[in-house]
N, C-alpha and C. Protein backbone atom coordinates (compact mmCIF):
# COMPACT_ATOMS: atom_id res chain seq x y z
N UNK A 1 52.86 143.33 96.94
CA UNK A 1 54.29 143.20 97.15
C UNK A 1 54.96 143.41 95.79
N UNK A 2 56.32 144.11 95.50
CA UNK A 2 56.75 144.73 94.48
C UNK A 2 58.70 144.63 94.72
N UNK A 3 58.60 144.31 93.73
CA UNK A 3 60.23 143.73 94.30
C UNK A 3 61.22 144.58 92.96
N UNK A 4 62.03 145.51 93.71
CA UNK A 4 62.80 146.61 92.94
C UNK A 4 64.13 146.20 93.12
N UNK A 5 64.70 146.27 91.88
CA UNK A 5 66.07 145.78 91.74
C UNK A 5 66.86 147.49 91.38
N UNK A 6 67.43 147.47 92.60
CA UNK A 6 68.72 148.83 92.50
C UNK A 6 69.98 148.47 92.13
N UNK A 7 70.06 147.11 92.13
CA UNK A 7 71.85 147.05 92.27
C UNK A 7 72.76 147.82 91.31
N UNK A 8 72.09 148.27 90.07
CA UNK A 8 72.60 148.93 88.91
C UNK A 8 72.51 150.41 89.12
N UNK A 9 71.64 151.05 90.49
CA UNK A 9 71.41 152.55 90.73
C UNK A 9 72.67 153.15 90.75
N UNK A 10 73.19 154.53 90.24
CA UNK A 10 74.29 155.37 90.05
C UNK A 10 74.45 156.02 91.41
N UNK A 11 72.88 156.16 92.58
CA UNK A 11 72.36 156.89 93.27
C UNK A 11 70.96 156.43 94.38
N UNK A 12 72.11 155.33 94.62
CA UNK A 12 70.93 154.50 95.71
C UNK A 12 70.10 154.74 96.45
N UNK A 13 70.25 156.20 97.18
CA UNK A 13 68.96 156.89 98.29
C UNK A 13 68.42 157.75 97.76
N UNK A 14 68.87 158.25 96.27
CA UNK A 14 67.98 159.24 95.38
C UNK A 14 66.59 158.04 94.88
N UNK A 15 67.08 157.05 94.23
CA UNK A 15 66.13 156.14 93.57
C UNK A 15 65.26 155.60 94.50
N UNK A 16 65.84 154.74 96.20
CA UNK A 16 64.80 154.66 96.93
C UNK A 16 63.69 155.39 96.89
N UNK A 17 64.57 156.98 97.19
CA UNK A 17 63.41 158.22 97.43
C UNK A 17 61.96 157.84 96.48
N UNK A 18 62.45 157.67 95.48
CA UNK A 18 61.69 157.48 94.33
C UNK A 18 60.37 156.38 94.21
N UNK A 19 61.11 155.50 94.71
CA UNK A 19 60.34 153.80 94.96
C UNK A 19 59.59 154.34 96.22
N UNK A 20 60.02 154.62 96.79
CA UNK A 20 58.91 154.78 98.15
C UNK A 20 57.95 155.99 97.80
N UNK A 21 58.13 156.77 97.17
CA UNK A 21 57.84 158.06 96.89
C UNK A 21 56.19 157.53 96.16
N UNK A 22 56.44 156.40 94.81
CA UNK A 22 55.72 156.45 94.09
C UNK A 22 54.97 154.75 94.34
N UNK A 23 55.58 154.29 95.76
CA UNK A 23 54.59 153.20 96.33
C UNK A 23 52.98 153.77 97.10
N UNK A 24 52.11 152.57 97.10
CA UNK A 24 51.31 152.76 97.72
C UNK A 24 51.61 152.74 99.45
N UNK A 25 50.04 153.29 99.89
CA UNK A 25 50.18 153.16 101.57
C UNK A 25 50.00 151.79 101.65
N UNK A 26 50.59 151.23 102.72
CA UNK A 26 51.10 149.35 102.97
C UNK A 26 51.23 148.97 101.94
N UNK A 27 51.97 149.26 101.34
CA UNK A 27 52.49 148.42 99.63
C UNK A 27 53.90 147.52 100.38
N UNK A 28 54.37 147.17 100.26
CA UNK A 28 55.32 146.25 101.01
C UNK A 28 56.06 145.98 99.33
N UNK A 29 57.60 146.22 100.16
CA UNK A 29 58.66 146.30 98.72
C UNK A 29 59.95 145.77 99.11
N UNK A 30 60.73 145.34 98.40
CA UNK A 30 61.48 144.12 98.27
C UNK A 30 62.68 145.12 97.47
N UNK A 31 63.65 145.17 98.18
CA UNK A 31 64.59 146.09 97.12
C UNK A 31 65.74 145.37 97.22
N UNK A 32 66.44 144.99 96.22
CA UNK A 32 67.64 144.64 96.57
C UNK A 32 68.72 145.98 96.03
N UNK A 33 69.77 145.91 96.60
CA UNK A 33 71.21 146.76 95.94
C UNK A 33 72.54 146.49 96.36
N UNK A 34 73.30 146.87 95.41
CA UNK A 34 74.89 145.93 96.18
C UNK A 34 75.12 146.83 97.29
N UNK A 35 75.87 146.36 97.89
CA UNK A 35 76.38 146.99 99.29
C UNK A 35 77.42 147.60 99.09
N UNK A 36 78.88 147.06 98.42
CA UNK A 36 80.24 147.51 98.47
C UNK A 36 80.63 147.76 99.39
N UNK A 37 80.33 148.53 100.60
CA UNK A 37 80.72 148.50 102.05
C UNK A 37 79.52 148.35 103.21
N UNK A 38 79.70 147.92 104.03
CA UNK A 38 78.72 148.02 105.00
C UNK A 38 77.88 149.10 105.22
N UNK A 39 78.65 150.11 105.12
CA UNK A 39 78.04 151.45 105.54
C UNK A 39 76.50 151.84 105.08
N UNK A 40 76.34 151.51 103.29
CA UNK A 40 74.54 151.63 103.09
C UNK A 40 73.89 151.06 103.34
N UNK A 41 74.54 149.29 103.82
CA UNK A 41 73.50 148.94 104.64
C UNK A 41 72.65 149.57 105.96
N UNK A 42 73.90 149.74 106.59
CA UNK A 42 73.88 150.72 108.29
C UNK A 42 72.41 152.03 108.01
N UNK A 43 73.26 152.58 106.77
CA UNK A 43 72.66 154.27 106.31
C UNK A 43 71.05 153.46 105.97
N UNK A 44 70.83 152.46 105.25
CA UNK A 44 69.45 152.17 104.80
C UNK A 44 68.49 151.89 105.82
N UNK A 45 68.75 151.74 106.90
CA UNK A 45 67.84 151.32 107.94
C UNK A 45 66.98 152.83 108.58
N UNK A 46 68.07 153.61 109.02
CA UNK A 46 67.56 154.95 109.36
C UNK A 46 66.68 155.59 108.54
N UNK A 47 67.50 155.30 107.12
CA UNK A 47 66.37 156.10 105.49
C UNK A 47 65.28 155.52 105.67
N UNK A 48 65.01 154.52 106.19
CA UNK A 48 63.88 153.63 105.39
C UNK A 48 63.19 154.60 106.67
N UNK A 49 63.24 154.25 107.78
CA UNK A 49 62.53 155.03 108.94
C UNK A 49 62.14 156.66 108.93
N UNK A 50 63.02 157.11 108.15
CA UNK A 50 62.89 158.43 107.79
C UNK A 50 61.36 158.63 106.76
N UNK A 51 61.35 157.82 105.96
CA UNK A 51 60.57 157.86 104.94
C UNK A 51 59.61 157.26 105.38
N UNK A 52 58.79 157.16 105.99
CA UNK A 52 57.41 157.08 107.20
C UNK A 52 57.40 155.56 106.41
N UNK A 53 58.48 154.30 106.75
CA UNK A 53 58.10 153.17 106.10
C UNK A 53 59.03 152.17 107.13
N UNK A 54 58.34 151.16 107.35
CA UNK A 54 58.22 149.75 108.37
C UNK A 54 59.60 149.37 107.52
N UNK A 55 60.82 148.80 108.39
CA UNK A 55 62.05 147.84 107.93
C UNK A 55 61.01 146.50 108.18
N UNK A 56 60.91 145.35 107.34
CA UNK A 56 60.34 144.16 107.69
C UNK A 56 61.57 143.07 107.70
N UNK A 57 62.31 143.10 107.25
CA UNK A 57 63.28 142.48 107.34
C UNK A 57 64.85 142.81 106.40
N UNK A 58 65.61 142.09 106.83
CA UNK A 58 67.24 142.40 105.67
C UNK A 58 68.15 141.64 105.52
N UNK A 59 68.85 141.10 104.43
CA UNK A 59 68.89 140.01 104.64
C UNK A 59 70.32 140.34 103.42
N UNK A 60 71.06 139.54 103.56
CA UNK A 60 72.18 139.77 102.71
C UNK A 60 72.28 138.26 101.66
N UNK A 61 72.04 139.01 100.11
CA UNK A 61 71.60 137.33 99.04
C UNK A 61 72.65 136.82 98.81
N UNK A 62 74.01 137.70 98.45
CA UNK A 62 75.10 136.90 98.31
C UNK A 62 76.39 137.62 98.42
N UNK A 63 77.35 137.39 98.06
CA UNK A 63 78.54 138.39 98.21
C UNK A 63 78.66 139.88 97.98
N UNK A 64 77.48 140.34 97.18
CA UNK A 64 77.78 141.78 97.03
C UNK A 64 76.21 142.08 96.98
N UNK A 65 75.33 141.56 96.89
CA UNK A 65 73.98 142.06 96.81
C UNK A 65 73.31 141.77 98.09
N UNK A 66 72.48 143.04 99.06
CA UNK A 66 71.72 142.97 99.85
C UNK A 66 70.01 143.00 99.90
N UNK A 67 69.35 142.71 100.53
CA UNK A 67 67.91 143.20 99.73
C UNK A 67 67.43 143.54 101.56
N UNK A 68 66.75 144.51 101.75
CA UNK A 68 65.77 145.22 102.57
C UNK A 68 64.21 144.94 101.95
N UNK A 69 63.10 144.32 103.18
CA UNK A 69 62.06 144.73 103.15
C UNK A 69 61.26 145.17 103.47
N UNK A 70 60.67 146.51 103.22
CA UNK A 70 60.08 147.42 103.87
C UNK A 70 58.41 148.01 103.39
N UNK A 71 57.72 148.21 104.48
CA UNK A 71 56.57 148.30 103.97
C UNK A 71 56.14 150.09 103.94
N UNK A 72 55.92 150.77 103.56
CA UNK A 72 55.23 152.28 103.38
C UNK A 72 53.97 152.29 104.02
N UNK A 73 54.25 152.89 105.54
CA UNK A 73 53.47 153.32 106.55
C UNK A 73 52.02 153.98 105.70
N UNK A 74 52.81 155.25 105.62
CA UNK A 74 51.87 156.52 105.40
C UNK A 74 52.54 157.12 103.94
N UNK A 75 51.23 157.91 103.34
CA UNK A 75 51.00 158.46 101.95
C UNK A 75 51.63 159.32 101.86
């Protein structure tokens, strides 16, 4: 388990790409990033599915920071 802090990303679904890209198969990852509007939350659920990787849970930490946990299916 590997816990990635985005909230500072310029380019939130470029850097995912990245984190999932350069996780292991069932590596299970912990990302948090601010939200600012609902909408990347909404958009992160589909990405994560896109990217052959399990949503395990999502959970919102406090007023502006969300964290998704998701595990990487396949290599």
């Amino acid at each position: 388990m590997r816990r990635v802090d985005l909230r500072n990303s310029k380019d939130f679904f470029a850097d995912l790409t990245r984190v999932i890209y350069e996780a292991k198969e069932n590596e299970v990852l912990i990302v948090m990033f601010e939200i600012g509007d609902f909408s990347a939350v909404e958009r992160s659920f589909s990405f994560v599915r896109e990217q052959d990787c399990e949503l395990l849970n999502s959970l919102k930490f406090n007023e502006v920071d969300w964290s998704i946990v998701i595990k990487k299916v396949k290599q």
